[in-house]
N, C-alpha and C. Protein backbone atom coordinates (compact mmCIF):
# COMPACT_ATOMS: atom_id res chain seq x y z
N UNK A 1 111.73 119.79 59.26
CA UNK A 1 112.65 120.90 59.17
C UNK A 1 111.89 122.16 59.50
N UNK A 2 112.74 123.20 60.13
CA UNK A 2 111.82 124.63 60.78
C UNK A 2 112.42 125.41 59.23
N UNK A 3 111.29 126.08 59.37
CA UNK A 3 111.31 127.34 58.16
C UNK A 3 111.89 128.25 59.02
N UNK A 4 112.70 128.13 60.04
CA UNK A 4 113.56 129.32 60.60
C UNK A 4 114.57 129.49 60.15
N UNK A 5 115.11 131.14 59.83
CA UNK A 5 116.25 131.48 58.90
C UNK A 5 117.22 130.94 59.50
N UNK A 6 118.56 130.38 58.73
CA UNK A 6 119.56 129.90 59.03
C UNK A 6 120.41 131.43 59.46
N UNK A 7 120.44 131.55 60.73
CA UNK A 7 121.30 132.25 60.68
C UNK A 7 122.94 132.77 60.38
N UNK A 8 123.35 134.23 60.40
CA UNK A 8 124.68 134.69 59.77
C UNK A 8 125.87 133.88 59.89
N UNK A 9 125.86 133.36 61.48
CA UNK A 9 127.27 132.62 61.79
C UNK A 9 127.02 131.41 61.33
N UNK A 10 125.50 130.66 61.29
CA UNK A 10 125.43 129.22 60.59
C UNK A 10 126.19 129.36 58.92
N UNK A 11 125.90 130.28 58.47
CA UNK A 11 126.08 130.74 57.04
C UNK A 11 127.60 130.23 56.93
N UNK A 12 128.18 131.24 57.70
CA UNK A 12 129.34 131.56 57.54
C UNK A 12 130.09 129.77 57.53
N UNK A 13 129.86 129.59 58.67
CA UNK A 13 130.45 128.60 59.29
C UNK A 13 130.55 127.12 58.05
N UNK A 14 129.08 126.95 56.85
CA UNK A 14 129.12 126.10 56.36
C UNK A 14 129.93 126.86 54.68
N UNK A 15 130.40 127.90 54.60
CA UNK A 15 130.88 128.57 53.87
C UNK A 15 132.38 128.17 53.84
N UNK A 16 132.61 128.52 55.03
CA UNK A 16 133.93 127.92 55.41
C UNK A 16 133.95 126.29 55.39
N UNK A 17 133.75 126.16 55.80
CA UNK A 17 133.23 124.03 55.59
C UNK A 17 133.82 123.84 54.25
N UNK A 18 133.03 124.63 52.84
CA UNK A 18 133.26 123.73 51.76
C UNK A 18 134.76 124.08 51.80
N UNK A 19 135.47 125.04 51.71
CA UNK A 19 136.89 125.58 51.23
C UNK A 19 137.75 124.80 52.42
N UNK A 20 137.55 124.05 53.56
CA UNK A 20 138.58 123.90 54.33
C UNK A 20 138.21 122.64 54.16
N UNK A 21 137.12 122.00 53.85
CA UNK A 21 136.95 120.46 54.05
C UNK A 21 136.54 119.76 53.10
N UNK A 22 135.59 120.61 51.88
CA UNK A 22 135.19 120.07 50.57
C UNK A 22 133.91 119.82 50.76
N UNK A 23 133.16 119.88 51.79
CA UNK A 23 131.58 120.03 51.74
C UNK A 23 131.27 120.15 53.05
N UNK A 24 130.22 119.29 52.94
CA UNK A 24 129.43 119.44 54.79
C UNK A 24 128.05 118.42 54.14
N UNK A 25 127.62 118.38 55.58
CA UNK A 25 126.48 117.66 55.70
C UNK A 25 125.78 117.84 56.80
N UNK A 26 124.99 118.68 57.57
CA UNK A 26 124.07 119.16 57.98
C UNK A 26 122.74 118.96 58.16
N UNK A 27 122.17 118.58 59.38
CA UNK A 27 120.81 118.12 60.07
C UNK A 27 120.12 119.41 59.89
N UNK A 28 118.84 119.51 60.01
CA UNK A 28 118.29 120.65 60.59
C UNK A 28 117.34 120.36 62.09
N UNK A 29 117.56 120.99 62.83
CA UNK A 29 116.45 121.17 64.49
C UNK A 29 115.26 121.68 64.32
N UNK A 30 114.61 121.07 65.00
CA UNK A 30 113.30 122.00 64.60
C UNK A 30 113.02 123.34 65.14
N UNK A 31 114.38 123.81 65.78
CA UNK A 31 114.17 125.16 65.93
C UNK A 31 114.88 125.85 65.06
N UNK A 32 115.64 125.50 63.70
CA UNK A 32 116.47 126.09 63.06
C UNK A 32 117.66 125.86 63.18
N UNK A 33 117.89 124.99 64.19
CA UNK A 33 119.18 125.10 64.77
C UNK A 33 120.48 123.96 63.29
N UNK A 34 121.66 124.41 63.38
CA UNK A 34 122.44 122.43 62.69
C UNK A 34 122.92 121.68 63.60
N UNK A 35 122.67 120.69 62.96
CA UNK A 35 124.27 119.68 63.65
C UNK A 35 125.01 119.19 62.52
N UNK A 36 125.95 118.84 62.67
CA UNK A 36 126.93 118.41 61.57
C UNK A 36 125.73 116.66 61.98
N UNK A 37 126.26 116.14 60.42
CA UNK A 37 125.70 114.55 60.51
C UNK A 37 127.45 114.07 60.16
N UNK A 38 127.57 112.50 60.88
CA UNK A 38 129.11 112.27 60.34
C UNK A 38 129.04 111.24 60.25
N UNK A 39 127.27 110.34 60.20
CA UNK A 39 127.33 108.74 60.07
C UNK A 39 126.09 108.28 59.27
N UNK A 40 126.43 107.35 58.33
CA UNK A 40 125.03 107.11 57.42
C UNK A 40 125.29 107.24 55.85
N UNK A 41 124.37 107.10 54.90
CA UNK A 41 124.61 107.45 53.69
C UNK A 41 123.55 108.37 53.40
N UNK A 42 124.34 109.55 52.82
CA UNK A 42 123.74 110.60 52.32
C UNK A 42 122.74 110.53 50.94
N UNK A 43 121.81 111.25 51.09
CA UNK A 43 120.98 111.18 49.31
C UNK A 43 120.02 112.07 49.06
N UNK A 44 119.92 112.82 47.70
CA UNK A 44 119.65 113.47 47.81
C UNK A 44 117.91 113.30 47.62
N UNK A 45 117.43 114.38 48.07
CA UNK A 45 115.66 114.23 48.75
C UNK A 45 115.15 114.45 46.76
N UNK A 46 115.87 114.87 45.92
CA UNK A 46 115.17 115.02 44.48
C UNK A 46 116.54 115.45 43.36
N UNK A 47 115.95 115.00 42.34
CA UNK A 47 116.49 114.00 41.04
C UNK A 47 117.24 115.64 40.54
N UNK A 48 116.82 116.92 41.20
CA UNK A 48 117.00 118.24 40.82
C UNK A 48 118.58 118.55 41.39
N UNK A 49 119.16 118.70 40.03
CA UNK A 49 120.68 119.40 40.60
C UNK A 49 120.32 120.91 41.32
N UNK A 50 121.41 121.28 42.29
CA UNK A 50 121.11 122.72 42.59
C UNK A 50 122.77 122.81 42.35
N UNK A 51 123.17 123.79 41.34
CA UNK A 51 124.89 124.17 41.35
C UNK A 51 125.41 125.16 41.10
N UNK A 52 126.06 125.56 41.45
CA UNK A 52 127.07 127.04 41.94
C UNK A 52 128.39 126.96 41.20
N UNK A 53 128.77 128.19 40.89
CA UNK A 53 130.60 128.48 40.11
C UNK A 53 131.30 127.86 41.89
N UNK A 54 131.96 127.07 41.52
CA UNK A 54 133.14 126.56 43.07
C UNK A 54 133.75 127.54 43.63
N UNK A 55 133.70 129.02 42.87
CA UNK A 55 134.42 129.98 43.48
C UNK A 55 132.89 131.18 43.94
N UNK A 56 132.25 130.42 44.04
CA UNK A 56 130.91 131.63 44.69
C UNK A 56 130.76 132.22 45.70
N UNK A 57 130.57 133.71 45.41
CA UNK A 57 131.26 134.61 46.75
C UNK A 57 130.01 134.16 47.59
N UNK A 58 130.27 134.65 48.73
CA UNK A 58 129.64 134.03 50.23
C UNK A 58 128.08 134.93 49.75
N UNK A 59 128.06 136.35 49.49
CA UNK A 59 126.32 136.47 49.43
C UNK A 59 125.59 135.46 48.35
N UNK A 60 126.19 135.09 47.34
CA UNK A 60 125.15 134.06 46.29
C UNK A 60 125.18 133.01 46.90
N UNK A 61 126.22 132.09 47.29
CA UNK A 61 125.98 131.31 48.34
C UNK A 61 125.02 131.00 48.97
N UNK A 62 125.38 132.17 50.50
CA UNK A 62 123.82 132.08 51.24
C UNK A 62 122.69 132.41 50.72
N UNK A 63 122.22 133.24 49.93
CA UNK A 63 120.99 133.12 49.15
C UNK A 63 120.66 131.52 48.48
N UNK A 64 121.39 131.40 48.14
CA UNK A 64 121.04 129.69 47.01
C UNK A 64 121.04 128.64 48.69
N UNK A 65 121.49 128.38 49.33
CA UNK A 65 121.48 127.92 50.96
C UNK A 65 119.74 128.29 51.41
N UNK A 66 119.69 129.74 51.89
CA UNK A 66 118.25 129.86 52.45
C UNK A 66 117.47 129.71 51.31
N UNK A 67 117.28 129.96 50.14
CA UNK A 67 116.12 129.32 49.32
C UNK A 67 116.30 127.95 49.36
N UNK A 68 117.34 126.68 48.89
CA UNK A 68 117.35 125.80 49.40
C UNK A 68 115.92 125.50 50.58
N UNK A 69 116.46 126.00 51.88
CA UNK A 69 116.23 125.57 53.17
C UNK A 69 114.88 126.00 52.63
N UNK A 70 114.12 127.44 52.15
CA UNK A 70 113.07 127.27 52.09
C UNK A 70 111.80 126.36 51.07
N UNK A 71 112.55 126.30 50.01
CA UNK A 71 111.73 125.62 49.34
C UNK A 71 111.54 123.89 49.74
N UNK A 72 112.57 123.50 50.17
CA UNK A 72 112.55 121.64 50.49
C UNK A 72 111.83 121.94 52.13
N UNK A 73 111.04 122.20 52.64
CA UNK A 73 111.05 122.16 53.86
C UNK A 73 110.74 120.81 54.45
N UNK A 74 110.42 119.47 54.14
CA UNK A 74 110.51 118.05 54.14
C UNK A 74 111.67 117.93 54.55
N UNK A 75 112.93 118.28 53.83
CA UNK A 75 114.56 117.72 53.83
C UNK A 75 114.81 118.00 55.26
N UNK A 76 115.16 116.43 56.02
CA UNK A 76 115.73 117.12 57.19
C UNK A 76 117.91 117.07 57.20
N UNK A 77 117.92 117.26 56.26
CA UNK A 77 118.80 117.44 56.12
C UNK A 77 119.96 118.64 54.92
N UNK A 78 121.19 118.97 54.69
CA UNK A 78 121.33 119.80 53.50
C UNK A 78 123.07 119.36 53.20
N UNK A 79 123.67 119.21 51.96
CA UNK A 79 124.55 118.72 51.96
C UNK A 79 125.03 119.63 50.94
N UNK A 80 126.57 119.64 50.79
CA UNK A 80 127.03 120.84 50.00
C UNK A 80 128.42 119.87 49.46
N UNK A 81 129.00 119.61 48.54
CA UNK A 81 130.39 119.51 48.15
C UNK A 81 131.11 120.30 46.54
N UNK A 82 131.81 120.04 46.79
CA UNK A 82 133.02 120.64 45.42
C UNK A 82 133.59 119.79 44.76
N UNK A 83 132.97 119.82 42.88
CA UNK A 83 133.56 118.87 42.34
C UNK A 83 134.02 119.22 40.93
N UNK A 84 135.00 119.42 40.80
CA UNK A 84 135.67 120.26 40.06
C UNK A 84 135.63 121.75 40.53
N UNK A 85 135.36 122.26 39.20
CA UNK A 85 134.65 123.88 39.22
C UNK A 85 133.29 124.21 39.81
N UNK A 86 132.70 123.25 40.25
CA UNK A 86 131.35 123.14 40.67
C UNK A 86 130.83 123.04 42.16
N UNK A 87 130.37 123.58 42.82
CA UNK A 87 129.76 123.87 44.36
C UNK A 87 128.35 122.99 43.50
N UNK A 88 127.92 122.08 44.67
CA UNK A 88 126.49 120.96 44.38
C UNK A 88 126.04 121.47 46.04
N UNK A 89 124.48 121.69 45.93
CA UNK A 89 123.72 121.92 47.18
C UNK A 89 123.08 120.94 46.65
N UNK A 90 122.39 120.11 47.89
CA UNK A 90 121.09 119.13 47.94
C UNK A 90 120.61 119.23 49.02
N UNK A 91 119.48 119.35 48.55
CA UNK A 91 118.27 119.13 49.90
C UNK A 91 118.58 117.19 50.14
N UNK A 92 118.36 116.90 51.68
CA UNK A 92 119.10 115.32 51.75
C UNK A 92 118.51 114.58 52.59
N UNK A 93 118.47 113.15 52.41
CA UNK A 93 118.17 112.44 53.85
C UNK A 93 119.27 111.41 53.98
N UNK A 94 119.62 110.94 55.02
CA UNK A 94 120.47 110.22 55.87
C UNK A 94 120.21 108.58 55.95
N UNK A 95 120.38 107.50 55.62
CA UNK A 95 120.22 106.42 55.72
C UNK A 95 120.96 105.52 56.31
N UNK A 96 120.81 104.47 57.23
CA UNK A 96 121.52 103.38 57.72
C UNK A 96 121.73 102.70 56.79
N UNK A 97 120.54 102.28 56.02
CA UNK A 97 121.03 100.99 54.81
C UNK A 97 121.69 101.36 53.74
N UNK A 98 122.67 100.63 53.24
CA UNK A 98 123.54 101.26 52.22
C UNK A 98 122.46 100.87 51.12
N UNK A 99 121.59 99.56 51.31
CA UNK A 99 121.43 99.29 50.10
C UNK A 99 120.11 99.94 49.71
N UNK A 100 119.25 100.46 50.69
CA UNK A 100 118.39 101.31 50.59
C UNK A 100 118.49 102.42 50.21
N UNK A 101 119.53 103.29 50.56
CA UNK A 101 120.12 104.54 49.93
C UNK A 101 120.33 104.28 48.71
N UNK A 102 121.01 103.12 48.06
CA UNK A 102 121.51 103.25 46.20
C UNK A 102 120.29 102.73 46.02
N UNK A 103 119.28 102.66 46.74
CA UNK A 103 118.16 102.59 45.65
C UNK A 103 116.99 103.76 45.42
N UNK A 104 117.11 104.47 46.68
CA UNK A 104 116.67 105.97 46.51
C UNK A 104 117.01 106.91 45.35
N UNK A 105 119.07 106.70 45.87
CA UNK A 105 119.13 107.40 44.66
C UNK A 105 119.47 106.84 43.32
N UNK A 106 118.97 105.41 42.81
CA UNK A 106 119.08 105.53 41.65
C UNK A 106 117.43 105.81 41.21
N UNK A 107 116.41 105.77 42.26
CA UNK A 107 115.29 106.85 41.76
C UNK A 107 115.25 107.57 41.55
N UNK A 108 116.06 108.53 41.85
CA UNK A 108 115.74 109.88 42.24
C UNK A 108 117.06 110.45 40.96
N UNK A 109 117.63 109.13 40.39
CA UNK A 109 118.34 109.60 39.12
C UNK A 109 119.63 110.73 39.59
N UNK A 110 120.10 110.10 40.87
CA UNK A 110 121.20 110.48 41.39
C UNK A 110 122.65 109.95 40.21
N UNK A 111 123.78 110.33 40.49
CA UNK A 111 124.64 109.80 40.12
C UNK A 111 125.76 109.18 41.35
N UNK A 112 125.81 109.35 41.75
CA UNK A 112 125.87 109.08 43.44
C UNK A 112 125.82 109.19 44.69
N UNK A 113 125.74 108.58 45.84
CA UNK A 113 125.57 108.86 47.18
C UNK A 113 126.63 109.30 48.17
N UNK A 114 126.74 109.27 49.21
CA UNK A 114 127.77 109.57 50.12
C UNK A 114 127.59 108.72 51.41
N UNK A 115 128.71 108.29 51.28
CA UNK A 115 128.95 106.88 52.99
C UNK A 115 129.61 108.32 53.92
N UNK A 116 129.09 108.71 54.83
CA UNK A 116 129.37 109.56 55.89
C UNK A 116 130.74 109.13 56.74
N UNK A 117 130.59 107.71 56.77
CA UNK A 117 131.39 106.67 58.02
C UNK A 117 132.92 106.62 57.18
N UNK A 118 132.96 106.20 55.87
CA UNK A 118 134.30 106.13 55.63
C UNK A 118 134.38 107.26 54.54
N UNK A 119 133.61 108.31 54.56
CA UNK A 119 134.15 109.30 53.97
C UNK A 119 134.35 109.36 52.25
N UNK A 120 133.54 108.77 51.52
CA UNK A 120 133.98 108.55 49.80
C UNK A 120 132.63 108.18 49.26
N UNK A 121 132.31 108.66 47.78
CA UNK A 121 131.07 108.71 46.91
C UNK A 121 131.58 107.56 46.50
N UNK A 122 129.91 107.06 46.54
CA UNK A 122 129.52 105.49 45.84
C UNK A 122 128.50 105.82 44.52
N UNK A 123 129.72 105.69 43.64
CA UNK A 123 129.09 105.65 42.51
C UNK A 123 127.65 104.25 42.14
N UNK A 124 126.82 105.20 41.43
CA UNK A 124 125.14 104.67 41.04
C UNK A 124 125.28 103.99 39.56
């Protein structure tokens, strides 16, 4: 992952993501750049919740986002959803094996993962 700032319109763009779609899931380039990820099982890179009020205005947001991005700089990935009242950031990695992923994250003392392909958390 590049320690290059995520820029304003990236911001924006995954801001909008959670409220129109309920999260995102996001690569990083090694120039800073995203791509959306839309295949694989998601998990998170450490056992550490990161969580937000579900109604968090866009500057706390992107602050909790670029610290995110800076402190995990390993994670090549960043995932965001809404569950309840609650906005969840994770620093993330991407897996083919399902069964390798539920075993990451029941290391990593996840409560569950995310199947990218059909879209729904697999409970740990």
């Amino acid at each position: 992952m590049s320690s290059a700032m995520l820029s304003t319109v990236d911001l924006i763009s995954l801001y909008d993501e959670i409220f129109l779609s309920g999260g995102f899931t996001v690569s990083y380039g090694a120039d800073g750049s995203l791509a959306p990820v839309t295949s694989g099982y998601v998990v998170s890179t450490t056992p550490r919740q990161h969580v937000l009020p579900g109604d968090v205005p866009f500057g706390r947001f992107a602050a909790a986002l670029e610290n995110l991005h800076a402190r995990y700089l390993t994670a090549p990935a960043v995932g965001a959803w809404v569950d309840g009242d609650l906005l969840y950031l994770d620093p993330a990695e991407i897996h083919t094996d399902r069964s390798q992923a539920e075993r990451l994250g029941r290391l990593r003392s996840q409560q569950a993962i995310f199947d990218l392909d059909c879209k729904e958390e697999i409970r740990l």
